[in-house]
N, C-alpha and C. Protein backbone atom coordinates (compact mmCIF):
# COMPACT_ATOMS: atom_id res chain seq x y z
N UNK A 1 242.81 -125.38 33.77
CA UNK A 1 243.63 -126.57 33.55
C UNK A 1 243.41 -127.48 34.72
N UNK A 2 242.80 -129.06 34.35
CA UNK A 2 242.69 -129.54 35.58
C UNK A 2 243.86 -130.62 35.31
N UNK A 3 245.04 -130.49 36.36
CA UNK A 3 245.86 -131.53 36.22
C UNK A 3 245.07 -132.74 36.86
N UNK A 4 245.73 -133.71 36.01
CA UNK A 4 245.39 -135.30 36.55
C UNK A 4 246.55 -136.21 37.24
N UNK A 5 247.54 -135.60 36.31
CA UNK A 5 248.52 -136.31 36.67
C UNK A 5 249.92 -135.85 36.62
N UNK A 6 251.21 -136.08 36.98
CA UNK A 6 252.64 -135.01 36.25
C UNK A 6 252.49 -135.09 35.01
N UNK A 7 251.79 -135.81 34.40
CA UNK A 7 252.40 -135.30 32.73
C UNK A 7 250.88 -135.13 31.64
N UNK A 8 249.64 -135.22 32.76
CA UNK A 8 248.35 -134.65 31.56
C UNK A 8 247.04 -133.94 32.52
N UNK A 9 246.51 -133.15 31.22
CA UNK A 9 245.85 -132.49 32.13
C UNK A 9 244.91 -132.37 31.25
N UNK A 10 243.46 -132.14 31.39
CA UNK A 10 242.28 -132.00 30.65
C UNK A 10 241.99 -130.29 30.19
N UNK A 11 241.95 -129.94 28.90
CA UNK A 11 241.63 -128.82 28.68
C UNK A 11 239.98 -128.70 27.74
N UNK A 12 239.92 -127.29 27.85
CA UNK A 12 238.20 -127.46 27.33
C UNK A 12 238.21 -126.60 25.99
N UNK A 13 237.19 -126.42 25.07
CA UNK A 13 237.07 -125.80 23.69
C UNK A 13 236.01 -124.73 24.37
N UNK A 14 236.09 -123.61 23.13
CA UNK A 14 234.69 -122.75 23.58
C UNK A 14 233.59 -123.33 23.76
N UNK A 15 233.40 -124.52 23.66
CA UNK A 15 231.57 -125.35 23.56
C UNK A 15 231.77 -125.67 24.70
N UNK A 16 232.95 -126.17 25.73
CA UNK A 16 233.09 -127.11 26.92
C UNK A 16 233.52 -128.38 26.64
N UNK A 17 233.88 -128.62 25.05
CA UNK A 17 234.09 -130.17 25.18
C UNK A 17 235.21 -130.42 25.79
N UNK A 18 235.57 -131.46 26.15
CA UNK A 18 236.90 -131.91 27.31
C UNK A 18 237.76 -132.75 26.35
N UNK A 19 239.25 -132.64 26.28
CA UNK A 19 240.18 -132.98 25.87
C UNK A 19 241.20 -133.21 26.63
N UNK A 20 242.12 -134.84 26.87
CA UNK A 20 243.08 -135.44 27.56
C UNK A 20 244.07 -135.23 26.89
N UNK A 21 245.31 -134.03 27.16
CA UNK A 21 246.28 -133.65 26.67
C UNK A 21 247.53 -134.27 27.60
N UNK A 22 248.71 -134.49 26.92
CA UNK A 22 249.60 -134.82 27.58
C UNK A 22 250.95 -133.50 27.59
N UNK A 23 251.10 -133.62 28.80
CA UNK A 23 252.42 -132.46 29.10
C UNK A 23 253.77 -132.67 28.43
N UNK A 24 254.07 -131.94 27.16
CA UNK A 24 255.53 -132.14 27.02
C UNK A 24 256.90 -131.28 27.91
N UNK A 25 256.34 -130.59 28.14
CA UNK A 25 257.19 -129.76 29.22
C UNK A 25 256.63 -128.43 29.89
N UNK A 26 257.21 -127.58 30.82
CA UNK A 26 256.45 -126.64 30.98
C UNK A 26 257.87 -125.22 30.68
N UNK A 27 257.36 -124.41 30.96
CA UNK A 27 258.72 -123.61 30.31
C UNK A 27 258.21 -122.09 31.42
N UNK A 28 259.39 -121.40 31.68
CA UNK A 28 259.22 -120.28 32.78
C UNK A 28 260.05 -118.60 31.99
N UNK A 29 259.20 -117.86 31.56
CA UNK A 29 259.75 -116.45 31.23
C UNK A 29 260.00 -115.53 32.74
N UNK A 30 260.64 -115.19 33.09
CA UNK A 30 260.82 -114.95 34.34
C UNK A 30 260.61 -113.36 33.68
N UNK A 31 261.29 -112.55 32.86
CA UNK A 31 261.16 -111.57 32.53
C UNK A 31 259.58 -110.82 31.84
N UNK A 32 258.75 -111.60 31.40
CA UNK A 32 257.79 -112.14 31.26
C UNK A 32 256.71 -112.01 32.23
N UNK A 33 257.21 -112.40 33.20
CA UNK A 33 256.75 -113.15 34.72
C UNK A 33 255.63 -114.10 33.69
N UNK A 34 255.71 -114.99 33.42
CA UNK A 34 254.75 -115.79 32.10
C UNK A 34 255.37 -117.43 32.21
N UNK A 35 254.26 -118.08 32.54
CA UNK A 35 254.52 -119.48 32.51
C UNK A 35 254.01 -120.35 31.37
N UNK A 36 254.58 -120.81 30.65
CA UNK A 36 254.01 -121.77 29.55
C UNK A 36 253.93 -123.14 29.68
N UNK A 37 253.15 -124.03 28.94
CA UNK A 37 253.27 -125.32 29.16
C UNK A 37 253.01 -125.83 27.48
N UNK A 38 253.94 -127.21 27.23
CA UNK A 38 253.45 -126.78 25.86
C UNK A 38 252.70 -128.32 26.01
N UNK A 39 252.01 -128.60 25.34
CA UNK A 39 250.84 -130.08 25.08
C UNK A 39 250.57 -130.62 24.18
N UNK A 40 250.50 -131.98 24.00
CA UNK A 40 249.99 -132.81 22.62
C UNK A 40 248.79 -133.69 22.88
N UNK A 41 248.21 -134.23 21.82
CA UNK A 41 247.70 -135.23 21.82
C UNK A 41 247.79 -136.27 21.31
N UNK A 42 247.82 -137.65 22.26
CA UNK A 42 248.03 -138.80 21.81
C UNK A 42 247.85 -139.27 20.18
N UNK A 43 246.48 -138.56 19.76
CA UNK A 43 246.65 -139.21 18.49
C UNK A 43 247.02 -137.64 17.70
N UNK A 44 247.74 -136.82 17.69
CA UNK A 44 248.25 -136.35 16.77
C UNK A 44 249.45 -135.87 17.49
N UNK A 45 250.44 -136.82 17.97
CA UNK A 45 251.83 -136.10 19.05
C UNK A 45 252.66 -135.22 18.68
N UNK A 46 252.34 -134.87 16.76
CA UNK A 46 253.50 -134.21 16.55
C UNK A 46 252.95 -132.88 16.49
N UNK A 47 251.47 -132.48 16.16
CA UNK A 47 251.10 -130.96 16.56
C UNK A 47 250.98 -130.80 18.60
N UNK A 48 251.90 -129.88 18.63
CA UNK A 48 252.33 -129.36 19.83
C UNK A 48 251.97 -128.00 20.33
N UNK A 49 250.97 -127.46 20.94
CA UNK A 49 250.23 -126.36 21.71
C UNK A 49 250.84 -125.72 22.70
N UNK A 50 251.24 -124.34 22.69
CA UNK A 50 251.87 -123.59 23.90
C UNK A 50 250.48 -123.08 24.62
N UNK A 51 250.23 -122.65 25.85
CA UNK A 51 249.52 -121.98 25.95
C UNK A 51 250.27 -121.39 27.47
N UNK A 52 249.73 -120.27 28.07
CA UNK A 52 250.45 -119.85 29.07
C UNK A 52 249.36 -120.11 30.32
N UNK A 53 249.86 -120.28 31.30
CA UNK A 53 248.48 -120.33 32.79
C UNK A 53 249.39 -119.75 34.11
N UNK A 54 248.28 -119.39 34.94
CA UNK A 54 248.47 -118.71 35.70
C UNK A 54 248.80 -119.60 37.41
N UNK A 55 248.60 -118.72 38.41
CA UNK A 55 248.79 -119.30 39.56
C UNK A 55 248.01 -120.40 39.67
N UNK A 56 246.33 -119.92 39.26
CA UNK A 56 245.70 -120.61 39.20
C UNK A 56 245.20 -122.34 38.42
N UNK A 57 246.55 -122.16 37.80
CA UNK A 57 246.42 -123.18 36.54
C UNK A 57 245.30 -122.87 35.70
N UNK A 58 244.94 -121.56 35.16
CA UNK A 58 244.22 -121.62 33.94
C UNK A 58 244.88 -121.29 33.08
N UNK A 59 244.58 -121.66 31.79
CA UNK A 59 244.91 -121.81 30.96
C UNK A 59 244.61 -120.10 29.85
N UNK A 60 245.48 -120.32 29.11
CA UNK A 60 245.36 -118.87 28.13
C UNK A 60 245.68 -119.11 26.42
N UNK A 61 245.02 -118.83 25.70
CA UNK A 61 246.05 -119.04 24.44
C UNK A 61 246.67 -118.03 24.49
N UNK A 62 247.68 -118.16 23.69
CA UNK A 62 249.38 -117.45 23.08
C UNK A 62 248.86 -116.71 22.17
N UNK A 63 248.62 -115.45 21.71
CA UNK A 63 248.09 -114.75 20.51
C UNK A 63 249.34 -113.61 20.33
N UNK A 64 250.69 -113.22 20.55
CA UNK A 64 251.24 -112.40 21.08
C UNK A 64 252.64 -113.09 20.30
N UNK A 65 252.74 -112.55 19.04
CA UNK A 65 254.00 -112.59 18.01
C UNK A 65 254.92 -113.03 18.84
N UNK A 66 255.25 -112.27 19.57
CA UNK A 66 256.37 -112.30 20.01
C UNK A 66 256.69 -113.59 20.92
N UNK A 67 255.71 -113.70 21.80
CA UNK A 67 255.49 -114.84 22.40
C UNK A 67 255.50 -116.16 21.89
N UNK A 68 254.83 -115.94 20.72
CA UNK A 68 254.72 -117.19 19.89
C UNK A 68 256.37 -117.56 19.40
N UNK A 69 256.81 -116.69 19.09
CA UNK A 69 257.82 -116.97 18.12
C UNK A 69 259.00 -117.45 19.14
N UNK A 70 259.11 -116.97 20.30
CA UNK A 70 259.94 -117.34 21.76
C UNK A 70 259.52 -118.57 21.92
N UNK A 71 258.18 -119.02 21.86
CA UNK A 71 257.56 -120.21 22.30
C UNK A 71 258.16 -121.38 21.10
N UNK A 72 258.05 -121.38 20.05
CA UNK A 72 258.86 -121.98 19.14
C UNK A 72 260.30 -122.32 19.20
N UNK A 73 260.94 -121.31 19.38
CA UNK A 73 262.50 -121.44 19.31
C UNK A 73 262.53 -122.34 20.70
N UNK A 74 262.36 -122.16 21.84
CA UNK A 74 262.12 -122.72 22.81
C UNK A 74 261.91 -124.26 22.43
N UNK A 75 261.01 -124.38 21.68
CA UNK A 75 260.30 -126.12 21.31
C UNK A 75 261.56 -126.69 20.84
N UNK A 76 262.27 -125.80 19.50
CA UNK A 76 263.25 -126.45 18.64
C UNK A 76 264.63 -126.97 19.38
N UNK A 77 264.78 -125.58 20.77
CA UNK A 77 265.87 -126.12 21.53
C UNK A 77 265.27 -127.42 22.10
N UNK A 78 264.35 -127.73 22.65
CA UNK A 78 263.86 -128.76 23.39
C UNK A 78 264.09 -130.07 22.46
N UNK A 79 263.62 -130.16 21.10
CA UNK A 79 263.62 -131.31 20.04
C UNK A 79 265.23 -131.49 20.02
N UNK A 80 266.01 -130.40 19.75
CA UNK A 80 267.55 -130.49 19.64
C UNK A 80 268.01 -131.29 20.65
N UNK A 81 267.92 -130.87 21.85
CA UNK A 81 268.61 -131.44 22.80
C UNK A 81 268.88 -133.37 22.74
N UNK A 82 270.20 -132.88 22.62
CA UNK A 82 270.75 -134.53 22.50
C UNK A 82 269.73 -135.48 23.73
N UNK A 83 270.00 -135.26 24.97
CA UNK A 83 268.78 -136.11 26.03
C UNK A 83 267.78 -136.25 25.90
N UNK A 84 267.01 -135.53 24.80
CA UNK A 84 265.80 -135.39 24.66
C UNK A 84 265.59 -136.42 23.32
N UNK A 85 266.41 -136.41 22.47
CA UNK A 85 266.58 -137.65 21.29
C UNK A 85 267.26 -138.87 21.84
N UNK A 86 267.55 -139.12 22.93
CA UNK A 86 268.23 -140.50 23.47
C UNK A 86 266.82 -140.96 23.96
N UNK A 87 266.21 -140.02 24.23
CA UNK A 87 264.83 -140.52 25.22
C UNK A 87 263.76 -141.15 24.05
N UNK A 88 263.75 -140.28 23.22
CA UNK A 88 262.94 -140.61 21.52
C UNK A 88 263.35 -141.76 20.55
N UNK A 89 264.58 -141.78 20.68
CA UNK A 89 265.15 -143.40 19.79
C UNK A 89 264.73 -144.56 20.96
């Protein structure tokens, strides 16, 4: 993950191609010990990507039911949140 900036960071495909993602938040499993960040892209903002990274800021996909499904509920609290729809209207 190479950050660019607080809120985007460039990620790569298995070929190497490069993609300018923007940060919607980052999220912390402490029990876990597991850091997530979840990401969009400008032209499709409403599909939203968890992936987890390390000290290093690399990046990992989420393949892990359980994870996934934490990673979701997580998103929905995030969309819920009244501050978070004052910011969106």
């Amino acid at each position: 993950m190479g950050p660019l900036n607080d809120d985007q960071i460039v990620i790569y495909d298995e070929e190497g191609k490069e993609y300018l993602m923007n940060i919607l938040f980052t999220y912390e499993n402490p029990e876990r010990n597991a850091e997530y960040v979840f990401i969009y892209d400008d032209n499709d903002p409403d599909e939203v990507i968890v992936m987890k990274y390390n000290e290093e800021h690399e990046l990992f996909e989420v393949t892990d039911e359980e994870e996934l499904k934490e990673a979701e509920e997580v998103l929905e609290a995030f969309n819920e949140d009244p501050s978070i729809q004052e910011i969106k209207d």
